[in-house]
N, C-alpha and C. Protein backbone atom coordinates (compact mmCIF):
# COMPACT_ATOMS: atom_id res chain seq x y z
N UNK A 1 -14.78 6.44 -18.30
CA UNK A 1 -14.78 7.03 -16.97
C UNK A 1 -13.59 6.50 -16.20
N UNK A 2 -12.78 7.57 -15.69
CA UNK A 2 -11.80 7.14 -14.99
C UNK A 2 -11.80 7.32 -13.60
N UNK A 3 -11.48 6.22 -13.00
CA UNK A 3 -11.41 6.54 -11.06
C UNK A 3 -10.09 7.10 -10.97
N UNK A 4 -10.87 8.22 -9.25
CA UNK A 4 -9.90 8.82 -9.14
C UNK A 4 -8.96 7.96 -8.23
N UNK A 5 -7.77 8.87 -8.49
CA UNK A 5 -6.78 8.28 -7.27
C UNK A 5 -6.47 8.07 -6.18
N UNK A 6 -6.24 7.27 -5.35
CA UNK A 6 -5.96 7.27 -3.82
C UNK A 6 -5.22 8.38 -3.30
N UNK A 7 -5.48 9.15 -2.24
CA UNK A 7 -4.51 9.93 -1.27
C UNK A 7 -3.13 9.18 -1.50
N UNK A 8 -2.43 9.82 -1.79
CA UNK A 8 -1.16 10.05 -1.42
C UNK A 8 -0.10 10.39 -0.37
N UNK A 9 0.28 10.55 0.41
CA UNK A 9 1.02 11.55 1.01
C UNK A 9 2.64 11.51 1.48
N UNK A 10 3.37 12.27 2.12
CA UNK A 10 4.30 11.73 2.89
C UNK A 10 4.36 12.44 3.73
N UNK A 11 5.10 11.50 4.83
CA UNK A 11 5.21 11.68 6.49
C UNK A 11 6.53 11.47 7.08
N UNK A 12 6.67 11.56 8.28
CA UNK A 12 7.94 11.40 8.36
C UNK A 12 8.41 9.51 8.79
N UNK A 13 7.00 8.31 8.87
CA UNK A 13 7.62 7.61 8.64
C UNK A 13 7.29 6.82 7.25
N UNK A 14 7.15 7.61 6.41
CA UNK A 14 7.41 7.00 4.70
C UNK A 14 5.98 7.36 3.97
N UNK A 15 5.56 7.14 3.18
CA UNK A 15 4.70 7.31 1.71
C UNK A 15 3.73 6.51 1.90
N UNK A 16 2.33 7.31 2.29
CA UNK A 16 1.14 7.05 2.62
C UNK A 16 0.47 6.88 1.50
N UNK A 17 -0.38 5.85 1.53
CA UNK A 17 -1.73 5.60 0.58
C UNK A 17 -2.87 4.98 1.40
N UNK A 18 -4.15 5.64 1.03
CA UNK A 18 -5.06 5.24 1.32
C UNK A 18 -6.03 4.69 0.39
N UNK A 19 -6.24 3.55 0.47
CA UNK A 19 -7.15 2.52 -0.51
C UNK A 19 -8.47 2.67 -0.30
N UNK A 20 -8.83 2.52 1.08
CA UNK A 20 -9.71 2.31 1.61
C UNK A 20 -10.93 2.71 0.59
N UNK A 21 -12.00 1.92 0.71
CA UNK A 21 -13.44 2.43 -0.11
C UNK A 21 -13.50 1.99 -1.70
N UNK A 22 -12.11 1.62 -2.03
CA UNK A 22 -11.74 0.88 -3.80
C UNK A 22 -12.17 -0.38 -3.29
N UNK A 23 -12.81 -0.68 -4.58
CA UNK A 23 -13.91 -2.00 -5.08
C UNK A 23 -11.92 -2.88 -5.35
N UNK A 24 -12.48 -4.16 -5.17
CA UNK A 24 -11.38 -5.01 -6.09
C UNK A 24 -11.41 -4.83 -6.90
N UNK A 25 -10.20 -5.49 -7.96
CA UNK A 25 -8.70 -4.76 -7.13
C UNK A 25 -8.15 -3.44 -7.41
N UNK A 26 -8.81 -2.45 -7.43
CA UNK A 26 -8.23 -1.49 -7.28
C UNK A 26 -7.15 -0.92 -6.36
N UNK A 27 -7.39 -1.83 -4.96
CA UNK A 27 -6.24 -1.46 -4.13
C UNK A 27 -5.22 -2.23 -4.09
N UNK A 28 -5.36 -3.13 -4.93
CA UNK A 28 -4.22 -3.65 -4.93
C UNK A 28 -3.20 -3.11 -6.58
N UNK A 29 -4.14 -3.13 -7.45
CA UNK A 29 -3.55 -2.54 -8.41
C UNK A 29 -2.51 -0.54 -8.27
N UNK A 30 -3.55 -0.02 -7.36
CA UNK A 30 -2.70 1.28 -6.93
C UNK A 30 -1.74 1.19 -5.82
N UNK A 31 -1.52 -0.01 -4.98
CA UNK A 31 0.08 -0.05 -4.46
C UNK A 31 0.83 -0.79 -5.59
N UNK A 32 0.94 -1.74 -6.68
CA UNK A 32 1.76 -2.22 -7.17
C UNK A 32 2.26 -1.01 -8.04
N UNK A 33 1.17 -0.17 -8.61
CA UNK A 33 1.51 1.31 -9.36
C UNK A 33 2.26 1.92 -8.25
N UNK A 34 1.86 2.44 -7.04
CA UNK A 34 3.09 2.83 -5.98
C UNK A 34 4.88 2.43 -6.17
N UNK A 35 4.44 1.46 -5.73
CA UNK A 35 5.72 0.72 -5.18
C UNK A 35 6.30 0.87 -6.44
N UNK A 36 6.10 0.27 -8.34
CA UNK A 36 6.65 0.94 -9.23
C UNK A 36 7.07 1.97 -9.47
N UNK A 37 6.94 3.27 -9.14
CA UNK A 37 7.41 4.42 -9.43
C UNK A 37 8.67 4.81 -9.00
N UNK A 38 9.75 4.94 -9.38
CA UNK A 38 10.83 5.03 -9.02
C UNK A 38 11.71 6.19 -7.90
N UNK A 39 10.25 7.27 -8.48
CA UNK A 39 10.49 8.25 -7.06
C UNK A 39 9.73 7.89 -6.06
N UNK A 40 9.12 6.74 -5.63
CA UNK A 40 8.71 6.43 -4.27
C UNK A 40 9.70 5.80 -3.37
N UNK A 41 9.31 6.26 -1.97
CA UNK A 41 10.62 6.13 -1.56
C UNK A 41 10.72 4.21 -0.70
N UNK A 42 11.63 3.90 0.16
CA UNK A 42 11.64 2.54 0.81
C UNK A 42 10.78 2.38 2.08
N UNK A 43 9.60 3.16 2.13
CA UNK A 43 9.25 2.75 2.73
C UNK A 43 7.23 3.36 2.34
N UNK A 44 6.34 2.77 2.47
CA UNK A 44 5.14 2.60 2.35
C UNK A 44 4.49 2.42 3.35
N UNK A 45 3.54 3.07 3.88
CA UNK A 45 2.94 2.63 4.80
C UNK A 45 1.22 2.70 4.24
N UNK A 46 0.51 1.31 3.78
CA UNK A 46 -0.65 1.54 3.04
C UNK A 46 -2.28 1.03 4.31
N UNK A 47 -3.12 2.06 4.00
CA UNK A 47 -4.39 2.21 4.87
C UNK A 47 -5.21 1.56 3.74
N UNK A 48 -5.81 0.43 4.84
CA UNK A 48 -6.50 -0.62 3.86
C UNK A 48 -8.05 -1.01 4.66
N UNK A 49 -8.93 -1.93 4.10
CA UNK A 49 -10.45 -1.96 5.04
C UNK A 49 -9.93 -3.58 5.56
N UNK A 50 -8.84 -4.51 5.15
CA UNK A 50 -9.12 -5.65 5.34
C UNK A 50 -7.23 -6.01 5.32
N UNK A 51 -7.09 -7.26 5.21
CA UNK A 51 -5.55 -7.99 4.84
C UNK A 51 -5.58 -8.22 3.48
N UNK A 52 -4.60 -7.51 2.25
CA UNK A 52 -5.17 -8.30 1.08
C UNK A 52 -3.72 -9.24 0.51
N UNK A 53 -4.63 -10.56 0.96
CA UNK A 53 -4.15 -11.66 0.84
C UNK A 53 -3.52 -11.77 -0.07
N UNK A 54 -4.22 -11.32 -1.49
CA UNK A 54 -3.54 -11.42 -2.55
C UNK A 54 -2.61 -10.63 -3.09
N UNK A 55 -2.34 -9.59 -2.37
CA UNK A 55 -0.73 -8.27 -2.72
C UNK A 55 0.01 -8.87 -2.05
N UNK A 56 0.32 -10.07 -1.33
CA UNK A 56 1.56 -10.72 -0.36
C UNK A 56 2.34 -11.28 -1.45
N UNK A 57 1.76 -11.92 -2.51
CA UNK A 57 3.13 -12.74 -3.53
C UNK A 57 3.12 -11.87 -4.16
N UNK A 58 2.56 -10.70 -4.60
CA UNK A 58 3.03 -9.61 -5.88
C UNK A 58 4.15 -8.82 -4.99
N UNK A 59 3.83 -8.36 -4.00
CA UNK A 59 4.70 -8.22 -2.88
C UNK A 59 6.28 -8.70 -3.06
N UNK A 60 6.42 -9.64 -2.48
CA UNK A 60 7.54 -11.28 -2.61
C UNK A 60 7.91 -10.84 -3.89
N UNK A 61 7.00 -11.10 -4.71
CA UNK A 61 7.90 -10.59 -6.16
C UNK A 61 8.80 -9.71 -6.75
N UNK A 62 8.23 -8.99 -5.81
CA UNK A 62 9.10 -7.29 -6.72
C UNK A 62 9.66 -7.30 -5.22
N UNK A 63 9.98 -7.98 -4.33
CA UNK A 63 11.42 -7.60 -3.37
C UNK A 63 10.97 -6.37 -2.16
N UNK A 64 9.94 -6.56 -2.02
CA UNK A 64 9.56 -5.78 -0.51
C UNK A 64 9.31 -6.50 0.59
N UNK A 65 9.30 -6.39 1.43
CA UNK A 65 8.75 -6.79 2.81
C UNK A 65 7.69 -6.49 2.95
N UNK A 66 6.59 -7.12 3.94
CA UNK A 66 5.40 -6.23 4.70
C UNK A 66 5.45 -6.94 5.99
N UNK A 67 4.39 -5.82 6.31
CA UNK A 67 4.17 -6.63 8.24
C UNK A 67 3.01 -5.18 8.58
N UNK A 68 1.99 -6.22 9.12
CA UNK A 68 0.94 -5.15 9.56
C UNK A 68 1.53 -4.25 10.99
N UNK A 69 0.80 -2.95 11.01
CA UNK A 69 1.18 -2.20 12.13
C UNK A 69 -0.08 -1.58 12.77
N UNK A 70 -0.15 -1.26 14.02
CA UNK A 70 -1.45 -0.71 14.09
C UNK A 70 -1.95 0.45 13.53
N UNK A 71 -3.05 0.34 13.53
CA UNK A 71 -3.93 1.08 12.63
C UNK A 71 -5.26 2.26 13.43
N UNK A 72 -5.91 2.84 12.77
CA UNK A 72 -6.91 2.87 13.33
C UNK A 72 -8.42 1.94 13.37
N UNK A 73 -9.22 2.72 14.66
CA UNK A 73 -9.83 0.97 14.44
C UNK A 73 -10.96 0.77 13.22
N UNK A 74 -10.52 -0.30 12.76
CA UNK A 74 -11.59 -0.74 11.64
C UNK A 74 -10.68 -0.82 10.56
N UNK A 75 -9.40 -0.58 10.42
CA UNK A 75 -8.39 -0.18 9.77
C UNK A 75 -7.71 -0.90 10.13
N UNK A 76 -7.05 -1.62 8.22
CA UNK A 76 -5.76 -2.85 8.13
C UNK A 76 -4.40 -2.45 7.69
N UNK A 77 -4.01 -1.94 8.88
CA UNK A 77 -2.54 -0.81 8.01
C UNK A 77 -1.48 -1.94 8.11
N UNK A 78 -0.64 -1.14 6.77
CA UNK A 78 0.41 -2.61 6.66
C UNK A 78 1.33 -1.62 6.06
N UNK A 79 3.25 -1.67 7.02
CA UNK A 79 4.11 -1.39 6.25
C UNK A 79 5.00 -2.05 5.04
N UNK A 80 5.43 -1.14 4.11
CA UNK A 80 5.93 -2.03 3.12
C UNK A 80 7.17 -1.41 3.04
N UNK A 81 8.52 -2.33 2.95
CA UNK A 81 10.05 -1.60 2.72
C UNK A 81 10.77 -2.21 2.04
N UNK A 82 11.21 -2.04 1.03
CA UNK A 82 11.78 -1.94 -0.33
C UNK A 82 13.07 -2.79 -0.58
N UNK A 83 12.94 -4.01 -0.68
CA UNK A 83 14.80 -4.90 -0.12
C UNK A 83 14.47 -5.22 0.73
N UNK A 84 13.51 -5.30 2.02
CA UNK A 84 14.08 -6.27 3.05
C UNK A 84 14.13 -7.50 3.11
């Protein structure tokens, strides 16, 4: 049985995903699949239920930035940009 995939989208300020409602780690495993794909673009903006602590050094690793932005409420939105 395979889970399905997170929303996708794009906007005009960068490449939406929504996690929200994935058991660990699923949301963290479908932004590192994000951010890998080579046609995604430099900038991410990911809709999350919490801070996940643990995508900050996988993060660091592969050479992105983050910084939370507001969200809606109940909602842990965090941009991600590619080199900074």
């Amino acid at each position: 049985m395979t889970a399905e995939a997170p929303p996708v989208w794009n906007s005009a300020d960068g490449t939406h995903i929504d996690v929200r409602g994935l058991p660990p780690p699923e949301p963290m495993v479908a932004v590192i699949a994000l951010i890998e794909r080579p046609e995604t673009g430099d900038i991410i903006i990911v809709h999350l239920e919490r801070e996940p602590v643990f995508l900050f050094p996988e993060l660091d690793e592969r050479g992105w930035s983050y910084e939370p932005i507001p969200g809606d409420p109940g909602e842990f939105r965090l941009r991600l940009t590619r080199g900074a």
